[in-house]
Each structure stands twice: as C-alpha cells, then as structure tokens.
Protein backbone atom coordinates (compact mmCIF):
# COMPACT_ATOMS: atom_id res chain seq x y z
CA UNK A 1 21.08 -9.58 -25.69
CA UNK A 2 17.36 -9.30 -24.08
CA UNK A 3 18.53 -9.09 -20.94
CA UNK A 4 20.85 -6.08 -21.29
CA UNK A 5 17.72 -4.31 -23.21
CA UNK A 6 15.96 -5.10 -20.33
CA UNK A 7 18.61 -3.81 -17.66
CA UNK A 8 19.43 -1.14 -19.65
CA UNK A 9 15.66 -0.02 -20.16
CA UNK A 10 14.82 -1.06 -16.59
CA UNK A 11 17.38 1.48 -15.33
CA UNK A 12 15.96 4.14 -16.97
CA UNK A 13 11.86 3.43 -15.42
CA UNK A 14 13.02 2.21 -11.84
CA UNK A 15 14.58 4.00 -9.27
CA UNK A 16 15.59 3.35 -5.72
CA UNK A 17 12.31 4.96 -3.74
CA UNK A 18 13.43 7.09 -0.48
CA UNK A 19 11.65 9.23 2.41
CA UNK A 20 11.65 11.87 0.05
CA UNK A 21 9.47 10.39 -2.04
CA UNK A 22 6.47 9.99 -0.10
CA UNK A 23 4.71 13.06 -1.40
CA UNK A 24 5.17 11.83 -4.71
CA UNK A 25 3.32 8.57 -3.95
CA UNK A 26 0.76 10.53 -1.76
CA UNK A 27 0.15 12.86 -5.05
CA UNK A 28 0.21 10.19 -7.53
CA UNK A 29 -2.33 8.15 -5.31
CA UNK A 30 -4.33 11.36 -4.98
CA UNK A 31 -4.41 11.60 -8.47
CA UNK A 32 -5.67 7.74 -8.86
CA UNK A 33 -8.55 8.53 -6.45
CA UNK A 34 -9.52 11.92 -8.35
CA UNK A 35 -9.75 9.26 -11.70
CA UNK A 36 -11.59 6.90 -9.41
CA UNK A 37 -13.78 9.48 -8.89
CA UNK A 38 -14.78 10.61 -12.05
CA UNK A 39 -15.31 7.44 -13.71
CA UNK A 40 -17.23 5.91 -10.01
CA UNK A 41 -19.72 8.96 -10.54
CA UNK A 42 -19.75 8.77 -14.33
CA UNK A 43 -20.70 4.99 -13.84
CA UNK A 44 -23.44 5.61 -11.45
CA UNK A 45 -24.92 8.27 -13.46
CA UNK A 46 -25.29 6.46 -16.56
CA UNK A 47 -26.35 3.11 -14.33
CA UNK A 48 -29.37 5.52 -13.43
CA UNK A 49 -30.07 6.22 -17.21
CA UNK A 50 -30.24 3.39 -18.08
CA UNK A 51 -31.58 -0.09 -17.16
CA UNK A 52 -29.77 -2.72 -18.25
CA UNK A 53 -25.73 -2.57 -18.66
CA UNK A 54 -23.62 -1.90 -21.70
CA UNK A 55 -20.35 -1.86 -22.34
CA UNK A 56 -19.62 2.09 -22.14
CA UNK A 57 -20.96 1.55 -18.58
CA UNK A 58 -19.02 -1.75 -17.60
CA UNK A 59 -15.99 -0.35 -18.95
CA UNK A 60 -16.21 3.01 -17.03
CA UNK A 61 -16.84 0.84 -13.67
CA UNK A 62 -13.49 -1.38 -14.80
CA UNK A 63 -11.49 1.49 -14.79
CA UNK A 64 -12.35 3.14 -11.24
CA UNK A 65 -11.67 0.08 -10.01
CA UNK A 66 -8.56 0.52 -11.64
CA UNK A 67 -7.47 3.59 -10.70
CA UNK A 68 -8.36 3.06 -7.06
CA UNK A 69 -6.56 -0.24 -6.99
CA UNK A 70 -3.78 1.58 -8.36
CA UNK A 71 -4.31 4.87 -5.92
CA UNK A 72 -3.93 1.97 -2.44
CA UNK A 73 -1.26 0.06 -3.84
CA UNK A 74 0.65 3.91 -4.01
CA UNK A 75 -0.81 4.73 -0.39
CA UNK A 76 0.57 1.35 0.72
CA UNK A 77 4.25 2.29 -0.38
CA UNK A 78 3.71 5.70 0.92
CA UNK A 79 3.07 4.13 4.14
CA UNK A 80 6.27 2.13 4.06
CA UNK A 81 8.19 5.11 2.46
CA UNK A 82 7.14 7.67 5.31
CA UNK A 83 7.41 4.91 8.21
CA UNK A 84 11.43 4.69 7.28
CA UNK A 85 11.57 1.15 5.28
CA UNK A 86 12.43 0.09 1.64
CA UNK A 87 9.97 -0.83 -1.02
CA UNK A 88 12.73 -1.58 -3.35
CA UNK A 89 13.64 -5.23 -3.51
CA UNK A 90 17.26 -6.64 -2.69
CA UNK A 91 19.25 -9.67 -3.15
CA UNK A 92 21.53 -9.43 -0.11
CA UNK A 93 21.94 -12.46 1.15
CA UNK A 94 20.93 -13.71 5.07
CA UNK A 95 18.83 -10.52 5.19
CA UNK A 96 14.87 -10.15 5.86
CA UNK A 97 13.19 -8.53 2.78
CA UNK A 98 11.36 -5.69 4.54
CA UNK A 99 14.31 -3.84 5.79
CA UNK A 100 15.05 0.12 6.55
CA UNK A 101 16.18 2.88 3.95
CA UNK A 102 19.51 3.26 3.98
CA UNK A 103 20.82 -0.66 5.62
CA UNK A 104 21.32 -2.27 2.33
CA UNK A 105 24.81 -0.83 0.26
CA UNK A 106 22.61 0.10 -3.21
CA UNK A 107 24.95 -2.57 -5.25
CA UNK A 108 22.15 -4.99 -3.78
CA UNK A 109 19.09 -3.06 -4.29
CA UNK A 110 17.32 -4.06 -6.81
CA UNK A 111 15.23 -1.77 -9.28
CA UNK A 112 11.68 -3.31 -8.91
CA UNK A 113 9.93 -2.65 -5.64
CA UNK A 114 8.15 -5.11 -3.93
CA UNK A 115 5.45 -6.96 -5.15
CA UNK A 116 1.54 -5.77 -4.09
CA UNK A 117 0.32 -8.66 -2.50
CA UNK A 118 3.99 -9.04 -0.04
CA UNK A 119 3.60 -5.20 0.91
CA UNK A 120 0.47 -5.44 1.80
CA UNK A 121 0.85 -8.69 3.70
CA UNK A 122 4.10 -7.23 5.46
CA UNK A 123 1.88 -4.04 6.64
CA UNK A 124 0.90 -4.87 10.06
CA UNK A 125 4.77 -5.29 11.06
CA UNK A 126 5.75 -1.93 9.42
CA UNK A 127 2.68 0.22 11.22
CA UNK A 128 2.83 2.24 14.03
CA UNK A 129 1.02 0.59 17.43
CA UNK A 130 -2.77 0.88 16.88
CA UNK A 131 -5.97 -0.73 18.39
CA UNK A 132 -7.32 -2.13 14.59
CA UNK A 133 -7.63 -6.09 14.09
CA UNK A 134 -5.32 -5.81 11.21
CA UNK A 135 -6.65 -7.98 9.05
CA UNK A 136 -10.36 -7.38 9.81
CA UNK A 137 -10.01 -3.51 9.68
CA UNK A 138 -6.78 -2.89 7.13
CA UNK A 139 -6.36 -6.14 5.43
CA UNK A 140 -9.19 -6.87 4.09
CA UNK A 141 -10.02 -3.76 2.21
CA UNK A 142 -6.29 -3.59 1.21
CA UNK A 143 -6.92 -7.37 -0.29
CA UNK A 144 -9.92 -6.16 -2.25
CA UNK A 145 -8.30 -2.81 -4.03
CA UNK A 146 -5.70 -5.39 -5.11
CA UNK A 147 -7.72 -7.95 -6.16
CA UNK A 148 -10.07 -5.31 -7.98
CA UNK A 149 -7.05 -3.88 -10.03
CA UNK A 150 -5.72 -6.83 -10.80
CA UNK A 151 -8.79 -8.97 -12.56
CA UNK A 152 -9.44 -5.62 -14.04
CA UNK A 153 -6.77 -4.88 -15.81
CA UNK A 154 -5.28 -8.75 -16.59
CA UNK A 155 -8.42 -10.44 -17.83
CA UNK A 156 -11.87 -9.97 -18.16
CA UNK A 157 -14.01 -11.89 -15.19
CA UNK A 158 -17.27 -10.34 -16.74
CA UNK A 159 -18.17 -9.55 -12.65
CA UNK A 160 -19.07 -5.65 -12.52
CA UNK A 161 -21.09 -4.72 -9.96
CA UNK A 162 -19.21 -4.89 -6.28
CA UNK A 163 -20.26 -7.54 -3.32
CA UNK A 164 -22.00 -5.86 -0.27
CA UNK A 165 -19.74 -3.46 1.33
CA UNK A 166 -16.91 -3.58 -0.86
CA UNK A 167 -16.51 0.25 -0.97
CA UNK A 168 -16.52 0.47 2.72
CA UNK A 169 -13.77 -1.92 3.45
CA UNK A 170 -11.17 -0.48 1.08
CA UNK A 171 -12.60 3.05 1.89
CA UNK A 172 -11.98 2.28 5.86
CA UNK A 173 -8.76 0.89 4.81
CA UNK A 174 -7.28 3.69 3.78
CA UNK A 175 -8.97 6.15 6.29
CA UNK A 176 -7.06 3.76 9.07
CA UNK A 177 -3.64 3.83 6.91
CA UNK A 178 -4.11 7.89 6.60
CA UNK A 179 -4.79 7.87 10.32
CA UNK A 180 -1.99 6.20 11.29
CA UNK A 181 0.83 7.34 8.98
CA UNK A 182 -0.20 9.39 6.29
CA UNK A 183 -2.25 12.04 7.31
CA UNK A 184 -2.85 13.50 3.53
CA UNK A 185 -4.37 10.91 1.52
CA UNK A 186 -7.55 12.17 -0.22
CA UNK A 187 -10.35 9.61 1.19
CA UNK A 188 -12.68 8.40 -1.42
C-alpha cells in the first residue's frame, strides 16, 4: 500500500533529466547562489553590528550555506547533463552506473538521480581534459558545499563560522567546473 503511494507520488516529483535540461539546472543553481547571496551579506552585516552571535545571525549563516550547497550540487548535474551522461539512476543489470543519455531503454531508469556524494566523486571521469589536480582544485571545494548543506539542513552541529579558506575552495570549484563545461554559472 506505501509503496504504490510512494511510486505513484514519486512519479509525479521525478523525472528522467536530459541535455535539455541543463539550463534549468544552470537557472535553478543561479537562483541558489542569488539566496546565498543575500543571506552571506545579510550575515556579515549583522556579524558587524553586533559582537557576540545570536540566533537570527547563526540561522541566516545556516541557510547560505544551504542554498549554496544546494546551488553546486545543481551545477554538478548541470555538468553531467551538458557533458552528454545520465544523472538518473538505473537498475540495468552488468552496466556501469555513470552511463550516457539515451543507452539505457527508460523501463530501467529509475526516477531518483544519483546521489551527491557518487556525482561528485564520479566527476573527474565525466570532465573534459584539463590541467587541475582534481581533487586538490575541484574536489575539495565540491566536498565542502556538500558537506556544508548537508550538516545544515539534517542536524544541528552548533559550528557556524567557516575554517580558513572555505569560501575559496568551493568558490574555485565552481569557477573551474564553469570553465570547463558550463560557461554560465553565476560565480559567488
């Protein structure tokens, strides 16, 4: 009984993602990083104010990280989207699971789309040549959006304030993913 709900609910919020949809995950991610944004400058502004931190101030920090977690992890699919591959799952058997639009008959596709953490692991395979250390230069900053949105919006670590150059590596991230692929993603 739960599990048609669910299939028949799921069908209606998933979709199988194509080419064509890249500009809707470029403008969606756009529209993260305008959020990020506002709240990033709305955080420091009020961090000048005032000298020790409340909550109105934690919680406005929280959600740019957030919303630029969210704004990468849309860049990221984007980037597999416009480079010709699936970020749909599939249960086909004897077949890799990063494999390109249009291989896979859609009776095997499966709603969902691949989790964060695989796409952005996966990357490096799906990219065009380039001179970057992957994971020094992409992967890292990737790893930290991800890691951002996730203990911000599935439990509260109490940990506000970034760690060195946190900005810079996810902001150098994406520059190198917009570079190389994209060539439209706003850049914090």
């Amino acid at each position: 009984m739960i599990q048609q709900f669910i299939q028949e609910r799921g069908s209606h919020y998933f979709k199988i993602f194509k080419e064509e949809d890249v500009k809707n995950f470029v403008n969606e991610s756009n529209n993260y990083i305008t959020l990020h944004n506002t709240f990033h400058s709305s955080f420091e502004k009020m961090q000048r104010r005032r000298r020790r931190f409340d909550k109105q101030i934690l919680f406005k920090n929280r959600c740019a990280r957030v919303c630029l977690g969210i704004a990468t992890e849309l860049m990221v699919k984007a980037t597999y989207l416009k480079q010709g591959y699936m970020i749909n799952r599939h249960n086909k058997p004897n077949t890799p699971n990063i494999v390109r639009i249009g291989t896979i008959d859609d009776q095997y596709i499966i709603m969902k789309t691949h989790d964060f953490s695989f796409l952005i692991k996966k990357l490096d395979s799906i990219l065009p040549e380039h001179e970057y250390n992957f994971e020094q230069d992409i992967r890292k900053g990737l790893e930290l959006a991800r890691i951002w949105r996730n203990t911000n919006t599935h439990g509260v670590i109490g940990r506000h304030i970034q760690v060195g150059n946190d900005y810079y590596l996810i902001n150098n991230s994406i520059a190198i993913i917009n570079n190389l692929v994209l060539k439209g993603t706003r850049i914090l």
